[in-house]
PDB file of N, CA and C in Angstrom:
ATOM      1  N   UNK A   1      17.453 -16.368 -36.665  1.00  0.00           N
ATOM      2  CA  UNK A   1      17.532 -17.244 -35.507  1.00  0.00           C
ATOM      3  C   UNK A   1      18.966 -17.343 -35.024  1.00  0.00           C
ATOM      4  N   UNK A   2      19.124 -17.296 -33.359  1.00  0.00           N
ATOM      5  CA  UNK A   2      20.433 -17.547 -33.064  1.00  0.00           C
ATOM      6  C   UNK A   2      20.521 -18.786 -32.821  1.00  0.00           C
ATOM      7  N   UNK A   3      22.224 -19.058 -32.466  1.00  0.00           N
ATOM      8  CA  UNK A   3      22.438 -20.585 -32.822  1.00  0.00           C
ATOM      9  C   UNK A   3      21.422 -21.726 -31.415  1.00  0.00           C
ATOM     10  N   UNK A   4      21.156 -20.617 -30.359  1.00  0.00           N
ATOM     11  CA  UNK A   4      20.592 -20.650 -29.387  1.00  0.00           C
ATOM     12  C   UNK A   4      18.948 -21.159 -29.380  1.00  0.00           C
ATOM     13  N   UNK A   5      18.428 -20.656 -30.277  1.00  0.00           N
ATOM     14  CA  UNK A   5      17.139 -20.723 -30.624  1.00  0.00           C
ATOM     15  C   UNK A   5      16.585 -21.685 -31.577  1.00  0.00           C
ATOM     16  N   UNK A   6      17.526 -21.997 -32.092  1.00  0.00           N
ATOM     17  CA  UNK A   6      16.966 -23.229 -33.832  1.00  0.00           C
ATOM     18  C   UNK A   6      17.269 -24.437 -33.142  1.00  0.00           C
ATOM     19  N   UNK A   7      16.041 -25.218 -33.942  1.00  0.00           N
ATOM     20  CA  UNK A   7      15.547 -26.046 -33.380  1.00  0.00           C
ATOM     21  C   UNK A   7      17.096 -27.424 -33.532  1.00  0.00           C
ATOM     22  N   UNK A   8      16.964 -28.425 -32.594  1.00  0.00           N
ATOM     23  CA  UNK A   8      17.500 -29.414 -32.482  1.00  0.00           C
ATOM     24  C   UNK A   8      17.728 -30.501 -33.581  1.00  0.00           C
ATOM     25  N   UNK A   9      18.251 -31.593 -33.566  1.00  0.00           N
ATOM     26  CA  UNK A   9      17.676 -32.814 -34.819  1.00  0.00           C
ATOM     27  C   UNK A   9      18.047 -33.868 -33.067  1.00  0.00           C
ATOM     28  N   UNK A  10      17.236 -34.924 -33.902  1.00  0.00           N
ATOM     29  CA  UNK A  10      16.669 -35.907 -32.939  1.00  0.00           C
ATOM     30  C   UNK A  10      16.284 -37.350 -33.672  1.00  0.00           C
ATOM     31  N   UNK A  11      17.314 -38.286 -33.426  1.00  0.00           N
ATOM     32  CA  UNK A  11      16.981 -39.334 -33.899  1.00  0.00           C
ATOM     33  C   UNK A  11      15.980 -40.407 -32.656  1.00  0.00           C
ATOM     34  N   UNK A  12      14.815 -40.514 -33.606  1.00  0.00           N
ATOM     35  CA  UNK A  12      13.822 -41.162 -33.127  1.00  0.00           C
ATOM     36  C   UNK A  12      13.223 -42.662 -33.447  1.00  0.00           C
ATOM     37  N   UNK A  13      13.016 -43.421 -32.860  1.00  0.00           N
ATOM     38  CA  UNK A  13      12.818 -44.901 -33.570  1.00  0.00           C
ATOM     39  C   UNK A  13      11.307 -45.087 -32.886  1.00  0.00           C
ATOM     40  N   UNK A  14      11.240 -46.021 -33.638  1.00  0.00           N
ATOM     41  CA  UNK A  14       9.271 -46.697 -33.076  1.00  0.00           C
ATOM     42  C   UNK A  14       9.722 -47.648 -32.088  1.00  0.00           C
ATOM     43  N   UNK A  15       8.829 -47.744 -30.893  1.00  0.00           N
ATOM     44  CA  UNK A  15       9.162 -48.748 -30.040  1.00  0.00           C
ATOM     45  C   UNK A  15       8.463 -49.865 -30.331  1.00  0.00           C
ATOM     46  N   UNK A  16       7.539 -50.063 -31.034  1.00  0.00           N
ATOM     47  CA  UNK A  16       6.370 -50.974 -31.393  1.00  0.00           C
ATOM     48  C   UNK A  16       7.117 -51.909 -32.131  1.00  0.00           C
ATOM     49  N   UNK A  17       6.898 -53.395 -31.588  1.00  0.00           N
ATOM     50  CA  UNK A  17       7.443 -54.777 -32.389  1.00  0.00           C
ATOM     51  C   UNK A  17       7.196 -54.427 -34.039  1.00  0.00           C
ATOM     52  N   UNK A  18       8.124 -54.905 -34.618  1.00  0.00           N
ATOM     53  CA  UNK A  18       7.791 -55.242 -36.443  1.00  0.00           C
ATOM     54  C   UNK A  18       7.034 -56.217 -36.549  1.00  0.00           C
ATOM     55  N   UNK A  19       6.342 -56.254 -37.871  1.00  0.00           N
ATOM     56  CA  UNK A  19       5.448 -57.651 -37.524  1.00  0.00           C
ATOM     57  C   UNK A  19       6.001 -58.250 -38.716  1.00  0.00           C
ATOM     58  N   UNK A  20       7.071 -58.072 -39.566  1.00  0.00           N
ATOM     59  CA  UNK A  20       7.698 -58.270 -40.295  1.00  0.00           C
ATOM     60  C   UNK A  20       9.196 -59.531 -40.845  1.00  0.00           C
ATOM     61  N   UNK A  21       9.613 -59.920 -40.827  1.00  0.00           N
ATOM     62  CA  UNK A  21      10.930 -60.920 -40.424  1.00  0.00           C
ATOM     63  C   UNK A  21      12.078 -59.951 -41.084  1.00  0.00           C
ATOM     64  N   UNK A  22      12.501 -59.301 -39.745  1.00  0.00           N
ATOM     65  CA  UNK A  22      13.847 -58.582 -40.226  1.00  0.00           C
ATOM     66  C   UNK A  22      14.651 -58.246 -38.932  1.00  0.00           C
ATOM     67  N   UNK A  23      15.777 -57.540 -39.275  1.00  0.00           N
ATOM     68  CA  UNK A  23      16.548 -57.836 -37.638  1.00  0.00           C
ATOM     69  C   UNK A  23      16.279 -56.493 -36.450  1.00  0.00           C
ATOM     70  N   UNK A  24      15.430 -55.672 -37.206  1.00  0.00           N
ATOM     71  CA  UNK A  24      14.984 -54.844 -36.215  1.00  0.00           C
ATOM     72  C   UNK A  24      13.517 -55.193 -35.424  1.00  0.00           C
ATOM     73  N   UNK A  25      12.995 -56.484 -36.378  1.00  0.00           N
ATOM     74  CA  UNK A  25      11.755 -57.402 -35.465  1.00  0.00           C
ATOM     75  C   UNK A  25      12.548 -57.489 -33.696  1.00  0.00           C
ATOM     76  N   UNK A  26      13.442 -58.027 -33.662  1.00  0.00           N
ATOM     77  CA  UNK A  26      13.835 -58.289 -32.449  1.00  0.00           C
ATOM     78  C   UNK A  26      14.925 -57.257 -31.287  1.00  0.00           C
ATOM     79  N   UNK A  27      15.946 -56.598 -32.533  1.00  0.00           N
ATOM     80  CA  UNK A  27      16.681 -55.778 -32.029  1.00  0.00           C
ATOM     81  C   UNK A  27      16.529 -54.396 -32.353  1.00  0.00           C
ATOM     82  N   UNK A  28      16.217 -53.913 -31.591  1.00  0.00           N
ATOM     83  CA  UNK A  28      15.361 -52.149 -31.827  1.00  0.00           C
ATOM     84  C   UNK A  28      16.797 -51.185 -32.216  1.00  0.00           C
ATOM     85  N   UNK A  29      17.944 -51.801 -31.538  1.00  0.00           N
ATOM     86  CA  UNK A  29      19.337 -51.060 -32.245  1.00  0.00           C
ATOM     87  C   UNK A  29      19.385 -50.879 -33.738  1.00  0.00           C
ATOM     88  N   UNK A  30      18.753 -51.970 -34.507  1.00  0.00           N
ATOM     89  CA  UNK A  30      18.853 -52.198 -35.869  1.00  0.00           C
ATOM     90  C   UNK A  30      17.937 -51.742 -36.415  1.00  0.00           C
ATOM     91  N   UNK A  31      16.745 -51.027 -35.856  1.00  0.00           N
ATOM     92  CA  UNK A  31      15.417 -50.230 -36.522  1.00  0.00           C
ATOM     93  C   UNK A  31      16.274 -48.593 -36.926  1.00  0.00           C
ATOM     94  N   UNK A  32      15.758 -48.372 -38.160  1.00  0.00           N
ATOM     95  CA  UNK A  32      15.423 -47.141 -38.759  1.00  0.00           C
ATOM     96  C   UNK A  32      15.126 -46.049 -37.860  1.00  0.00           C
ATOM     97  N   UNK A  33      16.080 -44.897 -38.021  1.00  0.00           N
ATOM     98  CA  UNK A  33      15.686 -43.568 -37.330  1.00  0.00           C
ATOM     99  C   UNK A  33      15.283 -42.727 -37.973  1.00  0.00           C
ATOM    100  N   UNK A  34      14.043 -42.083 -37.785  1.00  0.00           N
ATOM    101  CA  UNK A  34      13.602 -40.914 -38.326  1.00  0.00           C
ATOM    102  C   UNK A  34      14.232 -39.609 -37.370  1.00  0.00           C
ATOM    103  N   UNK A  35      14.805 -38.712 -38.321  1.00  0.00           N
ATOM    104  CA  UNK A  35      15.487 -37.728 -37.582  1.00  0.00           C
ATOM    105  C   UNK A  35      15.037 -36.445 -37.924  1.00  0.00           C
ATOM    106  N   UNK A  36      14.637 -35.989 -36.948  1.00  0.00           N
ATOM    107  CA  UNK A  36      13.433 -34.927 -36.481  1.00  0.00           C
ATOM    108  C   UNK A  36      14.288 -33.454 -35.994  1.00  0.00           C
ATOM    109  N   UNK A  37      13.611 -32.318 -36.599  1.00  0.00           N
ATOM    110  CA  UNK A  37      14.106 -31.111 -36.372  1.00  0.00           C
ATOM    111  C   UNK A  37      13.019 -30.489 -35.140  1.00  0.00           C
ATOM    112  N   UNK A  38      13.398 -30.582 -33.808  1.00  0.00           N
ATOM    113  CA  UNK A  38      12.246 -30.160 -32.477  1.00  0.00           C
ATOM    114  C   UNK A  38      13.156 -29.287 -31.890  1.00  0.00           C
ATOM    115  N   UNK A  39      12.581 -28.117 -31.212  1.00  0.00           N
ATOM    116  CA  UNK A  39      13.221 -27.593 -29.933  1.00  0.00           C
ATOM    117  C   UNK A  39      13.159 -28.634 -28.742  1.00  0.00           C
ATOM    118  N   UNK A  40      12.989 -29.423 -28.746  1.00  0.00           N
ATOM    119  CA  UNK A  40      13.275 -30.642 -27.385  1.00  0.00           C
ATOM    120  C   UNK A  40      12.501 -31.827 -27.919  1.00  0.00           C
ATOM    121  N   UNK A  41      13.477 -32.417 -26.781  1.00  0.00           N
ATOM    122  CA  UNK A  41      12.919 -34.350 -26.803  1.00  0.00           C
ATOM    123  C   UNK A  41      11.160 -34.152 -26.804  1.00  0.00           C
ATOM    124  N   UNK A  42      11.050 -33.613 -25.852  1.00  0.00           N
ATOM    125  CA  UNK A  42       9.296 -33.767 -25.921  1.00  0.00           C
ATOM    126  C   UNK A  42       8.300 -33.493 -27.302  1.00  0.00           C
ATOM    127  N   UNK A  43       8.959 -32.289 -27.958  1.00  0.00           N
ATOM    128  CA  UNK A  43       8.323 -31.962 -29.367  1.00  0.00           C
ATOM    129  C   UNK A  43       8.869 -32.710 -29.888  1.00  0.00           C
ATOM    130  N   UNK A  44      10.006 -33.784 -30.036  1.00  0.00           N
ATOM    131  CA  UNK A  44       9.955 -34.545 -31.186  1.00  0.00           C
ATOM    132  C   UNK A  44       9.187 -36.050 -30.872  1.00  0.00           C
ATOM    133  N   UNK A  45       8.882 -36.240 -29.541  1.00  0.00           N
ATOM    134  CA  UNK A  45       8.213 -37.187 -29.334  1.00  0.00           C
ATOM    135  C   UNK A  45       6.907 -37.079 -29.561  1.00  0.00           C
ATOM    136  N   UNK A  46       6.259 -35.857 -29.735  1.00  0.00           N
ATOM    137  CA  UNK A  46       4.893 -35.555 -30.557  1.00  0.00           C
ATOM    138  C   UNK A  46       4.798 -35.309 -31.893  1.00  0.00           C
ATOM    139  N   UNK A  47       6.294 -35.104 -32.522  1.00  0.00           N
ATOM    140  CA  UNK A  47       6.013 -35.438 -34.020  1.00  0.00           C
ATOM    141  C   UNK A  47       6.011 -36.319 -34.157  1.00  0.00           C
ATOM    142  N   UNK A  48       6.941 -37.549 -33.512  1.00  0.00           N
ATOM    143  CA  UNK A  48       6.529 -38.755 -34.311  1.00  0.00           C
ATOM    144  C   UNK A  48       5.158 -39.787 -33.501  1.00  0.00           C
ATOM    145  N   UNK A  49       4.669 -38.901 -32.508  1.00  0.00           N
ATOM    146  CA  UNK A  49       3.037 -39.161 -32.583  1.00  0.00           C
ATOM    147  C   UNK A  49       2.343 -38.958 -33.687  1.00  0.00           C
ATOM    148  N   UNK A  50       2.496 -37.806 -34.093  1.00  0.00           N
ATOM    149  CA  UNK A  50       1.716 -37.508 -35.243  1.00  0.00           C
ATOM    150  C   UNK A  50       1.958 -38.603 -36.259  1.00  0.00           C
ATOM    151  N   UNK A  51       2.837 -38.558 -36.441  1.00  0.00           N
ATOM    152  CA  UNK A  51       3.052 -39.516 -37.806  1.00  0.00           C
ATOM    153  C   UNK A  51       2.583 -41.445 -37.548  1.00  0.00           C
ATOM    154  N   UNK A  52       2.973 -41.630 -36.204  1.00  0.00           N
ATOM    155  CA  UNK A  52       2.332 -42.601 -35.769  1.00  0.00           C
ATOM    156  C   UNK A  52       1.048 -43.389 -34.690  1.00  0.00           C
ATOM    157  N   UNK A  53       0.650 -42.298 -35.045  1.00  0.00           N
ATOM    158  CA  UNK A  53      -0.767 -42.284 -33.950  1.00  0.00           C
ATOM    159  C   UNK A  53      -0.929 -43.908 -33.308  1.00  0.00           C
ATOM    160  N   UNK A  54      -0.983 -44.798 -34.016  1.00  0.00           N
ATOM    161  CA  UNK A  54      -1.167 -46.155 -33.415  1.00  0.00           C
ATOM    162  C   UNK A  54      -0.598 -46.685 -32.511  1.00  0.00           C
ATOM    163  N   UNK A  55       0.793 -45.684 -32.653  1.00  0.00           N
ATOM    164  CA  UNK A  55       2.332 -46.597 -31.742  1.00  0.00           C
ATOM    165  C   UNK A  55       2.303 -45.906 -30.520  1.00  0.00           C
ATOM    166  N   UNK A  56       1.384 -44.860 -30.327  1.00  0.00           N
ATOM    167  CA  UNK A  56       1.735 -43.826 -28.895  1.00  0.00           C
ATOM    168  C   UNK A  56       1.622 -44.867 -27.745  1.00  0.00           C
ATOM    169  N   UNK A  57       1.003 -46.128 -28.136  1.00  0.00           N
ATOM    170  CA  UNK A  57       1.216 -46.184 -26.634  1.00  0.00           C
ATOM    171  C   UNK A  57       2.397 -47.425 -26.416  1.00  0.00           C
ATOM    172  N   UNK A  58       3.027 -47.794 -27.277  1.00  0.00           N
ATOM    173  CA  UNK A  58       4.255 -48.691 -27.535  1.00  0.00           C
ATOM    174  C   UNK A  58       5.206 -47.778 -26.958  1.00  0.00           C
ATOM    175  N   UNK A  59       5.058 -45.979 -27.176  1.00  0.00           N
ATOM    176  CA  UNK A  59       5.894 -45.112 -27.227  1.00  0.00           C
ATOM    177  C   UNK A  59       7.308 -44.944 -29.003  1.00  0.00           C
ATOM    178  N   UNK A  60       8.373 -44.125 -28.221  1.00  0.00           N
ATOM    179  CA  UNK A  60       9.174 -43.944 -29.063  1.00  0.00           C
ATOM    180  C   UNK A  60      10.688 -43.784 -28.315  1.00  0.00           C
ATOM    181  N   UNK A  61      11.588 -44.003 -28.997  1.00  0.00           N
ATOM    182  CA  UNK A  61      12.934 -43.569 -28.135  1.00  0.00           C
ATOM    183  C   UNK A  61      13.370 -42.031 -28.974  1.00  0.00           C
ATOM    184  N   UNK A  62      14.009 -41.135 -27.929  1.00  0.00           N
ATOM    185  CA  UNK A  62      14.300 -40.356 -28.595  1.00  0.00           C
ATOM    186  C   UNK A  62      15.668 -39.741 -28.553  1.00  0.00           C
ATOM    187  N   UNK A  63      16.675 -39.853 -28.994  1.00  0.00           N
ATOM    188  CA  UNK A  63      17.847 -39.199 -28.446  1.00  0.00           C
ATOM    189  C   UNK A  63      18.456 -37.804 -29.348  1.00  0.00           C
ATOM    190  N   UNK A  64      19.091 -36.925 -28.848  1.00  0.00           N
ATOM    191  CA  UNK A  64      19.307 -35.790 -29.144  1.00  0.00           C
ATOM    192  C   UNK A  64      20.609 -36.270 -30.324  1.00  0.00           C
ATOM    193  N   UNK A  65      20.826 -35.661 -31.404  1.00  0.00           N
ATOM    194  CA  UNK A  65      21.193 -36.115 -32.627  1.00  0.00           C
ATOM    195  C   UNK A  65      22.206 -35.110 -33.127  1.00  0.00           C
ATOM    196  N   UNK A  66      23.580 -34.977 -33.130  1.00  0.00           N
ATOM    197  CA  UNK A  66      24.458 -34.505 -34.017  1.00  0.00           C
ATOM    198  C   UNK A  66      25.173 -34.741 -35.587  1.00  0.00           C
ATOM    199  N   UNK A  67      24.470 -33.956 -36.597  1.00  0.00           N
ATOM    200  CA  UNK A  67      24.860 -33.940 -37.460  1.00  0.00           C
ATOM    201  C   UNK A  67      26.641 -33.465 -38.010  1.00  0.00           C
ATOM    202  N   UNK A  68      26.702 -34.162 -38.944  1.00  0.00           N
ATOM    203  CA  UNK A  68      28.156 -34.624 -39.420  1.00  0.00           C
ATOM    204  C   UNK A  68      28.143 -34.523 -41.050  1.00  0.00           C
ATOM    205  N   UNK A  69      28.919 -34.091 -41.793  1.00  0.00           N
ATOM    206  CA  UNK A  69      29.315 -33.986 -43.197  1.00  0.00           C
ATOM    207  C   UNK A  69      29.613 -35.348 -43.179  1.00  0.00           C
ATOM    208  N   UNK A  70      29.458 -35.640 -44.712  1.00  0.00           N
ATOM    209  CA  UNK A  70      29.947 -36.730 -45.106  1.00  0.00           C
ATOM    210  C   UNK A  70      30.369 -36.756 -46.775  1.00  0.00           C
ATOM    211  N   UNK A  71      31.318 -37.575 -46.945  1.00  0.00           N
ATOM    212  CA  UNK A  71      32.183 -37.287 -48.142  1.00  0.00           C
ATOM    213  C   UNK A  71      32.006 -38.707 -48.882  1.00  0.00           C
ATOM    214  N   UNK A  72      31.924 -38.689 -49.914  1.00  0.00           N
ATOM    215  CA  UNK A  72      31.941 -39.943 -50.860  1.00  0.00           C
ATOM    216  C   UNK A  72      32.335 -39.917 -51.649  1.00  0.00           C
ATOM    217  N   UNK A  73      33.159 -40.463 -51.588  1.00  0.00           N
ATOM    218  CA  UNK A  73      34.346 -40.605 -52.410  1.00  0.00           C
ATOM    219  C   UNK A  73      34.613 -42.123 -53.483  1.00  0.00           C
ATOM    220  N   UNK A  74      34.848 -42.109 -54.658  1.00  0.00           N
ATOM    221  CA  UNK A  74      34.691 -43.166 -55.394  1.00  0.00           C
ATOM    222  C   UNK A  74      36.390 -43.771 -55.435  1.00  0.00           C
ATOM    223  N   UNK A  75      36.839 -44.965 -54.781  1.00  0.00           N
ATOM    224  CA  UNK A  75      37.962 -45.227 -55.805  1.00  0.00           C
ATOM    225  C   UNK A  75      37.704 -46.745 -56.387  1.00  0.00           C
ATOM    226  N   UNK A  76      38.869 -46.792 -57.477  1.00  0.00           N
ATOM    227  CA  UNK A  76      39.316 -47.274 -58.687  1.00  0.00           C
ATOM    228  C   UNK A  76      40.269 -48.166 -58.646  1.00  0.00           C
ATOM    229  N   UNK A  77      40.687 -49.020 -58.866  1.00  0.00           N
ATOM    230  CA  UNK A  77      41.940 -50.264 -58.710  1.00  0.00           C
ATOM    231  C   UNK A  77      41.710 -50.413 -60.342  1.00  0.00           C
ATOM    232  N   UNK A  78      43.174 -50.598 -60.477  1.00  0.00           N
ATOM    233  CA  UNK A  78      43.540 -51.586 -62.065  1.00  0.00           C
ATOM    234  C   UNK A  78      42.936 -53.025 -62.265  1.00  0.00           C
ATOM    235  N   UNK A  79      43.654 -53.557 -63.111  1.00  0.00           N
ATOM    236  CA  UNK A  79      43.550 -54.893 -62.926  1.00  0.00           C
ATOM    237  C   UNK A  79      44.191 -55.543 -61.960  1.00  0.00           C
ATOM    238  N   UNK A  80      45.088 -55.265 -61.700  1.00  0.00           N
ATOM    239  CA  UNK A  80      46.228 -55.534 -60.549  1.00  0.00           C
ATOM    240  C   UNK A  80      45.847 -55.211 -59.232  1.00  0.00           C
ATOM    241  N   UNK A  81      44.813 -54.472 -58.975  1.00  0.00           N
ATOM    242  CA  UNK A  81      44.097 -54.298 -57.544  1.00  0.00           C
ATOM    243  C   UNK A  81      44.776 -52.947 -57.070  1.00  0.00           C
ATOM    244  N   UNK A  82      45.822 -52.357 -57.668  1.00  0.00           N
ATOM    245  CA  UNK A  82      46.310 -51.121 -57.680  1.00  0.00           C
ATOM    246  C   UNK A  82      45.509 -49.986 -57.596  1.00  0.00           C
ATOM    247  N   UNK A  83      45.272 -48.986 -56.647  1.00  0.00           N
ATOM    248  CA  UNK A  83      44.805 -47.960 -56.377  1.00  0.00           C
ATOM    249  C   UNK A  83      44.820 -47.048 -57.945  1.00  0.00           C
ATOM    250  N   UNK A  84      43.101 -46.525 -58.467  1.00  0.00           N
ATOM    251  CA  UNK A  84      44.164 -45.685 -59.899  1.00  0.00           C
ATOM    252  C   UNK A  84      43.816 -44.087 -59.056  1.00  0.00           C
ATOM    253  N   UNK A  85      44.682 -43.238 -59.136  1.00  0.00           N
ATOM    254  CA  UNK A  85      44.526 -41.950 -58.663  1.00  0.00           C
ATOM    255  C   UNK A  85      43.604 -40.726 -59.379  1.00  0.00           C
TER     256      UNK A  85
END
């Protein structure tokens, strides 16, 4: 596959209220993204039909998604709050 051809990632959220008490009940910024490998917004808005058949008609948001490395790194302080290397 060229870099042209492979598929996208796509972070996708449920538009459907929580019925739950948490802070994505009210603010949909704070809901969970499922992030989806589609050649376009439209195929990933039918995968996460699939997965949520009930919510199709609440819908879904879908925005096009750039992946990023990420490093984790552990540090250490003394007793003294001193960085240990």
């Amino acid at each position: 596959m060229t870099a042209s051809t492979m598929p996208k990632e796509y972070r996708c959220t449920r538009n459907a209220l929580y019925t739950h008490d948490c802070l994505g009940r009210d603010d949909i910024t704070a809901r969970q993204g499922y992030y989806i490998k589609a050649n376009s917004e439209e195929e990933a808005w039918q995968k996460m039909a699939t997965r949520f058949p009930e919510e199709v008609k609440a819908g879904f948001t879908v925005q096009e998604w750039e992946s990023f490395s990420v490093k984790v790194v552990e540090i250490r302080r003394d007793e003294e709050g001193n960085i240990i290397e």
